[in-house]
Protein backbone atom coordinates (compact mmCIF):
# COMPACT_ATOMS: atom_id res chain seq x y z
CA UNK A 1 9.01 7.13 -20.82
CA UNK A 2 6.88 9.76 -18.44
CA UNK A 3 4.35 8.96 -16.69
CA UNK A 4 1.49 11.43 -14.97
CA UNK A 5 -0.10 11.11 -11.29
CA UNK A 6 -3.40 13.19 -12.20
CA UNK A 7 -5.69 10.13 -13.10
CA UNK A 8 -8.87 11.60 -11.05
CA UNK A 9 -9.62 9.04 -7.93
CA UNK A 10 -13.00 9.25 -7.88
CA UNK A 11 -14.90 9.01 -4.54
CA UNK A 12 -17.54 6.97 -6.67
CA UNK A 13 -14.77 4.25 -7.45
CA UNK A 14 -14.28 3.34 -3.81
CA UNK A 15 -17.98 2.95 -3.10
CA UNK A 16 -18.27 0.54 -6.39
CA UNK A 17 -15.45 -1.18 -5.11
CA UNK A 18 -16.22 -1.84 -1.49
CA UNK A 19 -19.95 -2.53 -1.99
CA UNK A 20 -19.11 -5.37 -4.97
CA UNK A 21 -16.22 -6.57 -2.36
CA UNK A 22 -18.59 -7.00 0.48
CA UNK A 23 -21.19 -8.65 -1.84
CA UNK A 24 -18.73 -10.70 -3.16
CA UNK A 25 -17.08 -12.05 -0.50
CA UNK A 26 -20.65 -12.83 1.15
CA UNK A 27 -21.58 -14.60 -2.01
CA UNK A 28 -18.43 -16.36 -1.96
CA UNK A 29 -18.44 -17.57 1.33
CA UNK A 30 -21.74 -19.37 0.62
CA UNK A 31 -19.24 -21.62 -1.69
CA UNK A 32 -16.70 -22.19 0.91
CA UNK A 33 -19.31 -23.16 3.87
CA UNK A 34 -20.60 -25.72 1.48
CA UNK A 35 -17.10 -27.34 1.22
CA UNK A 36 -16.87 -26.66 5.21
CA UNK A 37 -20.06 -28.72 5.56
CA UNK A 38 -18.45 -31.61 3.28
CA UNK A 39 -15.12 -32.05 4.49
CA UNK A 40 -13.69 -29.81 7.29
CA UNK A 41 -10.76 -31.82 7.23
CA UNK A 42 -10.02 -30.23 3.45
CA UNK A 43 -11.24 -26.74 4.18
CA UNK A 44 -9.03 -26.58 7.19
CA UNK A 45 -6.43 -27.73 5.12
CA UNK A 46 -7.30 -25.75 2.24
CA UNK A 47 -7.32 -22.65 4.72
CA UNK A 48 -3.66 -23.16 5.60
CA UNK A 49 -1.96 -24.07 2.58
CA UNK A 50 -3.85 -21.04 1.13
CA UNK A 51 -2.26 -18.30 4.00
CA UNK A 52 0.90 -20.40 2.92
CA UNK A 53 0.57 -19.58 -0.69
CA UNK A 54 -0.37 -15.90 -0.07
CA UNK A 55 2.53 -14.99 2.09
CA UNK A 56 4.06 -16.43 -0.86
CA UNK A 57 3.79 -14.29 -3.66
CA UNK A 58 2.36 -11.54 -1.77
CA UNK A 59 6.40 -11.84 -0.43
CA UNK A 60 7.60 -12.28 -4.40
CA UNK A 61 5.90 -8.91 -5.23
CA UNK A 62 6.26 -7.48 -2.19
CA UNK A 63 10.76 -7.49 -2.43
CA UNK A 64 10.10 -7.45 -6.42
CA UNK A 65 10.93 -3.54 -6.18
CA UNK A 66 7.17 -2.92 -8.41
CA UNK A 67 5.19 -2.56 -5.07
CA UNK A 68 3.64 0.79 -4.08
CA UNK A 69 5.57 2.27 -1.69
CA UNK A 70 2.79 4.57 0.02
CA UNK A 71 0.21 1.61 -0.26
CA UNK A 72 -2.43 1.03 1.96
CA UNK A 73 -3.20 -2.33 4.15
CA UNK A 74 -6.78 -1.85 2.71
CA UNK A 75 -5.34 -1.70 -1.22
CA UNK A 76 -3.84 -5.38 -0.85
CA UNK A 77 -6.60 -6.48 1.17
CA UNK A 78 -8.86 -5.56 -1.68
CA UNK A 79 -7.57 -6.96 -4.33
CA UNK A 80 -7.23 -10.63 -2.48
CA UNK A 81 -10.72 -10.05 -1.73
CA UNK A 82 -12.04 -8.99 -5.01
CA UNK A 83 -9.94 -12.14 -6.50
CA UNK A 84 -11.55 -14.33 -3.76
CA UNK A 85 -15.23 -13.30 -4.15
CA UNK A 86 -15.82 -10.52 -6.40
CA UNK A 87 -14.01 -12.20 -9.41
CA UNK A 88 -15.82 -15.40 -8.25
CA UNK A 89 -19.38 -14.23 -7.69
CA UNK A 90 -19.13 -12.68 -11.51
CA UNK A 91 -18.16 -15.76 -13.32
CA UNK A 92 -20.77 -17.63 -11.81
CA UNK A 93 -23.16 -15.47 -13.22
CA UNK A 94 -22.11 -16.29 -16.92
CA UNK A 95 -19.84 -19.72 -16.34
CA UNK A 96 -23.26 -21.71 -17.03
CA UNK A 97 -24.88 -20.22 -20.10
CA UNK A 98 -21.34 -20.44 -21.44
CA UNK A 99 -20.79 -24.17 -20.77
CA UNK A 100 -24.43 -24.86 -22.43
CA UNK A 101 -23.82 -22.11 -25.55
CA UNK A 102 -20.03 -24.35 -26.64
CA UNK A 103 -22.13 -27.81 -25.62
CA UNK A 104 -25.18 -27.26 -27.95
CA UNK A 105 -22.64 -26.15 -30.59
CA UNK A 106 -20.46 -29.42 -29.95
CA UNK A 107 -17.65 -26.80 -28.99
CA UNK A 108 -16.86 -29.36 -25.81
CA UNK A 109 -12.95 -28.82 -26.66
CA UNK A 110 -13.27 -25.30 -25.53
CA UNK A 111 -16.29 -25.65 -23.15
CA UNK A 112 -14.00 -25.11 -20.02
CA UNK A 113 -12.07 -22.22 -22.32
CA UNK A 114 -15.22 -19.70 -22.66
CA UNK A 115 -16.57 -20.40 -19.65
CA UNK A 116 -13.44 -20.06 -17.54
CA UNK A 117 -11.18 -17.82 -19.23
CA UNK A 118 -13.47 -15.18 -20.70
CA UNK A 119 -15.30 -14.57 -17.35
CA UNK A 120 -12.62 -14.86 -14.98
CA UNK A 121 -10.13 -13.01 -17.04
CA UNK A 122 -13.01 -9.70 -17.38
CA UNK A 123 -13.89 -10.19 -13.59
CA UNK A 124 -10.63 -9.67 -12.70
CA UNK A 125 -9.38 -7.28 -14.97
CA UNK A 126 -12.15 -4.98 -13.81
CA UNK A 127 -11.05 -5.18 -10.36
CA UNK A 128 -7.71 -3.90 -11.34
CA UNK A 129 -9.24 -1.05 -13.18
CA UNK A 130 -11.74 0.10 -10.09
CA UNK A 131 -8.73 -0.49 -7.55
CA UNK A 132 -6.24 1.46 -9.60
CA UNK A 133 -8.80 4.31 -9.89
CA UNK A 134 -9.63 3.95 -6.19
CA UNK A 135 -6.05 4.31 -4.76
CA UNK A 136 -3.84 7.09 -4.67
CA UNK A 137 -0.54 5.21 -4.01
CA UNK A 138 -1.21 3.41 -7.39
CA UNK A 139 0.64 5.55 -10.49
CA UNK A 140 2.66 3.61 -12.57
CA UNK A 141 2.22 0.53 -14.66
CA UNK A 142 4.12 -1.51 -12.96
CA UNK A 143 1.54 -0.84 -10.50
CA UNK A 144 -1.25 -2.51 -12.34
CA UNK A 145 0.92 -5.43 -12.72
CA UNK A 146 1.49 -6.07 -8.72
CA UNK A 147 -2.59 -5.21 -8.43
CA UNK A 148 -3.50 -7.62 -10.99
CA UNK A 149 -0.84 -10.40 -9.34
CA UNK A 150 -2.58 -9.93 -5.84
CA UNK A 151 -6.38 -9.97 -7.04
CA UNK A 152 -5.23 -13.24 -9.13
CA UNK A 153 -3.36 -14.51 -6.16
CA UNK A 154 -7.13 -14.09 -4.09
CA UNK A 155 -8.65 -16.17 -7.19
CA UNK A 156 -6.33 -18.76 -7.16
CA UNK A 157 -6.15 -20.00 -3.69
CA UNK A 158 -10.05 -19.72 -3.23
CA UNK A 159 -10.13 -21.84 -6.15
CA UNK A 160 -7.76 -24.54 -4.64
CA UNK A 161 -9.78 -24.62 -1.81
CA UNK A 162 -12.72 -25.61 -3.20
CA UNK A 163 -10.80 -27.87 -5.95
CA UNK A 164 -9.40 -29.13 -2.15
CA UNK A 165 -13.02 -30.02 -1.01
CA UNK A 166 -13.57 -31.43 -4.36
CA UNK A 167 -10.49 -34.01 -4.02
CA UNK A 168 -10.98 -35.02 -1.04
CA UNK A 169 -14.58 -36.24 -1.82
CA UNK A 170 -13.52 -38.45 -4.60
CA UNK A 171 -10.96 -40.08 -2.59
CA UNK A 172 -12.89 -43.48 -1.15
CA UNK A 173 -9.80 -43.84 1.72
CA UNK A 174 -8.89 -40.22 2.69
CA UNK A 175 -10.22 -36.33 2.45
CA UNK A 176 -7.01 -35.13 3.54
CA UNK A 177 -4.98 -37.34 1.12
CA UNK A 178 -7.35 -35.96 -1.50
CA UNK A 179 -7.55 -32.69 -0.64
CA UNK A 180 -3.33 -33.12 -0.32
CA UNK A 181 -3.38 -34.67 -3.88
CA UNK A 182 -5.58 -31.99 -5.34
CA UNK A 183 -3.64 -29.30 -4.13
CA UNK A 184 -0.31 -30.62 -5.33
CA UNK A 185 -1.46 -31.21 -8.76
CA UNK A 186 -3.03 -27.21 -8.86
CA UNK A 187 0.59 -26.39 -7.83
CA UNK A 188 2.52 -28.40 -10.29
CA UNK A 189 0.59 -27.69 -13.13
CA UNK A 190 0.70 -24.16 -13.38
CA UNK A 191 1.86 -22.39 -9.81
CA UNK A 192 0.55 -18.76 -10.06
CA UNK A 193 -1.27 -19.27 -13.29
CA UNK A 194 -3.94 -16.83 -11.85
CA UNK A 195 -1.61 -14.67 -10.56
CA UNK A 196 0.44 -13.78 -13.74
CA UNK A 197 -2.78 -13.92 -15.79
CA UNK A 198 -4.09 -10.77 -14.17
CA UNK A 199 -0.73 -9.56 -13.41
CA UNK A 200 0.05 -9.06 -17.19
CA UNK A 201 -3.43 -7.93 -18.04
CA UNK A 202 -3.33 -5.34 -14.81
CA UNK A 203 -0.07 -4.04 -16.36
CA UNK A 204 -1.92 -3.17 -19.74
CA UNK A 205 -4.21 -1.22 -17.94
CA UNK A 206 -1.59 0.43 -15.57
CA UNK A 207 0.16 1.77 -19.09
CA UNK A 208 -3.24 2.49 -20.17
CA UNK A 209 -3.96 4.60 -17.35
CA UNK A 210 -0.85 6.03 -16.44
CA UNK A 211 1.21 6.65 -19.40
CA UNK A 212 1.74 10.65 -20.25
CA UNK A 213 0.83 12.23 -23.58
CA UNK A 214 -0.63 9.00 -24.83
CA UNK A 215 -3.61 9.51 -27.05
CA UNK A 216 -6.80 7.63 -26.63
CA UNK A 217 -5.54 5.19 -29.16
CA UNK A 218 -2.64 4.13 -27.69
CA UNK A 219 -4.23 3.45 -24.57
CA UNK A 220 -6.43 1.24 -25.95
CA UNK A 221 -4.25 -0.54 -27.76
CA UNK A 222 -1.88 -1.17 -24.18
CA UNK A 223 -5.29 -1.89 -22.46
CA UNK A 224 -6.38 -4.68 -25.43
CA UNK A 225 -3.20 -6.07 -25.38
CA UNK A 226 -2.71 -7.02 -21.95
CA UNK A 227 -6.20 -7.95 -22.02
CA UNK A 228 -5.96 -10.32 -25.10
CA UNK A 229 -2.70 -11.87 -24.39
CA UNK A 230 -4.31 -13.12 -20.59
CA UNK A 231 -7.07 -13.98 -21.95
CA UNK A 232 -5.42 -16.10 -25.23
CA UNK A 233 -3.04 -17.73 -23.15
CA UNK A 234 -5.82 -18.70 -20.28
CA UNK A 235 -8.13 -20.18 -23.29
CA UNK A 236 -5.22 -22.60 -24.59
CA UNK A 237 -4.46 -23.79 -20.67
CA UNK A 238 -8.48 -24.83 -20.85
CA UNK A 239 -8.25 -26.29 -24.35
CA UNK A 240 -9.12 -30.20 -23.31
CA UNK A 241 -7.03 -31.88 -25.76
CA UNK A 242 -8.05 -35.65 -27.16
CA UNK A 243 -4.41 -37.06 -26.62
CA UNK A 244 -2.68 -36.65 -23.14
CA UNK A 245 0.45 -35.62 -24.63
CA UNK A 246 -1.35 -32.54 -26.93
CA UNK A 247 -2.72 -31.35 -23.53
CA UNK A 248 1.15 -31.31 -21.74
CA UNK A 249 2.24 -29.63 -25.12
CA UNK A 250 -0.18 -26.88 -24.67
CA UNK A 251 0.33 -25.97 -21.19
CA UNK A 252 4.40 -25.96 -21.28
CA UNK A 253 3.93 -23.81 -24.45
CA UNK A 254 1.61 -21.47 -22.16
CA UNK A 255 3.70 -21.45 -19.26
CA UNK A 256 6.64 -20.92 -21.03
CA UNK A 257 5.24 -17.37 -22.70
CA UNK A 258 3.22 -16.38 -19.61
CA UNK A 259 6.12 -16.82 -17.59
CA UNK A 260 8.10 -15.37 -19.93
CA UNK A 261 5.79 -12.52 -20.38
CA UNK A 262 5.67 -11.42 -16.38
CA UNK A 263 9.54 -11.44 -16.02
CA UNK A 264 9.60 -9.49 -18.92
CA UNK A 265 7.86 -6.98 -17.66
CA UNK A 266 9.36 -7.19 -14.29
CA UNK A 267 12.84 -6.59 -16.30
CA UNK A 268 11.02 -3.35 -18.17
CA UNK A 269 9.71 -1.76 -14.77
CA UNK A 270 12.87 -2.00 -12.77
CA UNK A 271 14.36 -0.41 -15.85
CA UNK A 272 12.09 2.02 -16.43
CA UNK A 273 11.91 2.51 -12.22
CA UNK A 274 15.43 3.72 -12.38
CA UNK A 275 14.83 5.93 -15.23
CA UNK A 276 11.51 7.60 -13.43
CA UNK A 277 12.71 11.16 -12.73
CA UNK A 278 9.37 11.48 -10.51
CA UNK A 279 6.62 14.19 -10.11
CA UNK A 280 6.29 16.80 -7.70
CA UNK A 281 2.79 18.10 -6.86
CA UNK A 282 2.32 21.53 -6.05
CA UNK A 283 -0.80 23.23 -5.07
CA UNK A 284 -0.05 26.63 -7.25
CA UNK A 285 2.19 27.44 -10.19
CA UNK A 286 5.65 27.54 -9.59
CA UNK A 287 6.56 29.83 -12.30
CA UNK A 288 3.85 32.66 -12.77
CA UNK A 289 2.88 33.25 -16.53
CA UNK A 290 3.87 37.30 -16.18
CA UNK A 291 7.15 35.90 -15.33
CA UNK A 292 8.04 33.88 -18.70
CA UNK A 293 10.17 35.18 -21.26
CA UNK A 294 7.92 37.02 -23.86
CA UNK A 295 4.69 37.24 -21.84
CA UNK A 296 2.94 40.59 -22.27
């Protein structure tokens, strides 16, 4: 499989990018002063098991052999930061109309499914598709999947943060025990959800973007699937099952085929990472067209 390195980066891109980051982030960190103001004790705990949990898998796809080797500092640092506020300043835009649309229907089953996986899947996703367009280094698939990982990573431990400040809260004898609590149950039930979510849909856009002498069609088609299968398997984790043992079904099932599903691909891009022949870049052609066989 070939791949091409002329997707346009588009000085536009980068301006999109960094002015929803910095909006973002500032929206964002409205959320986390509020838990700051309620427990400091949780945030500050929240704050290091979250730099443990980024060093993390930022390490797993950092030695994973699908990182960008010319990459910036300020590509990762985006996509943690579009994962961390971006992502999160977008589904709070839509997370409430969709929680009132499933409960006036009686839809409560899914209530947490459309109003968590549908935004934060498309919020993400589109940070993958503006940071892939905004960075040079980024031209393979393979590429989209270790973008999509890191903006999920940002989502994920901003999220246990404030699920942190939550726990501790409810907890009548200790924040830190239920900030502690709250943080180990995030990690057991589904470590990296967020991460491999946008990691698989970041590699259907990567194919979608980078594949050569793929019509339009088949680039939607990668871009939809990637898209569909994060999103599916995100709206069966939410399901909120009537029987306790339905709900443990349903989220072995879906970590079973998400996992499954991002060591799959990992398997396919070292493969095809062997296999890549390259492309060189040169500024005029190599071969003039007076100089082929049968030119006039």
């Amino acid at each position: 499989m070939s791949y091409h390195e002329n997707v346009e980066k588009l000085r536009g891109f980068n301006i999109t990018l960094w002015v929803l980051v910095i909006v973002g982030v500032g929206v964002t960190g409205l959320s986390l002063l509020g838990t700051v103001l309620l427990s400091p004790t949780a945030s500050l705990l929240g704050i290091c098991l979250a730099v443990v949990y980024v060093v993390g898998f930022g390490a797993l796809f950092r030695f994973s052999g699908l990182w960008p080797k010319t990459a910036p500092v300020w590509w990762s640092v985006a996509c943690l930061a579009w994962g961390a506020g971006v992502s999160f300043g977008l589904v709070l835009l839509s997370a409430d109309a969709w929680m009132t649309l499933t409960d006036n229907l009686g839809w409560e089953v899914v209530t947490a499914s459309f109003a968590g996986a549908w935004p934060e899947e498309a919020a993400k996703a589109l940070g993958v598709l503006l940071i892939l367009y905004a960075t040079n280094a980024c031209t393979r698939p393979w590429h989209g999947f270790v973008t999509g990982g890191l903006i999920g990573l940002g989502f994920e431990v901003f999220e246990n943060i404030l699920y942190g400040g939550v726990g501790a809260m409810l907890d009548p004898n200790s924040d830190l025990e239920g900030a502690l609590t709250m943080w180990a149950l995030r990690f057991v039930a589904g470590p990296g959800l967020h991460v491999f979510l946008t990691a698989v849909a970041g590699f259907g856009i990567g194919l979608a973007l980078f594949s050569y002498r793929w019509d339009k069609v088949q680039r939607l088609q990668a871009l939809l699937t990637g898209l569909a299968w994060s999103f599916t398997l995100h709206f069966v984790w939410n399901i909120q099952w009537p029987q306790w043992w339905m709900q443990l079904t349903g989220m072995c099932i879906v970590a079973i085929l998400l996992y499954g599903t991002a060591i799959g691909i990992w398997i396919w891009s070292r493969r095809a990472i062997r296999e890549d022949a390259g492309v060189v870049v040169v500024k005029r052609p190599v071969t003039r067209f007076e100089d082929l066989p049968g030119a006039s």
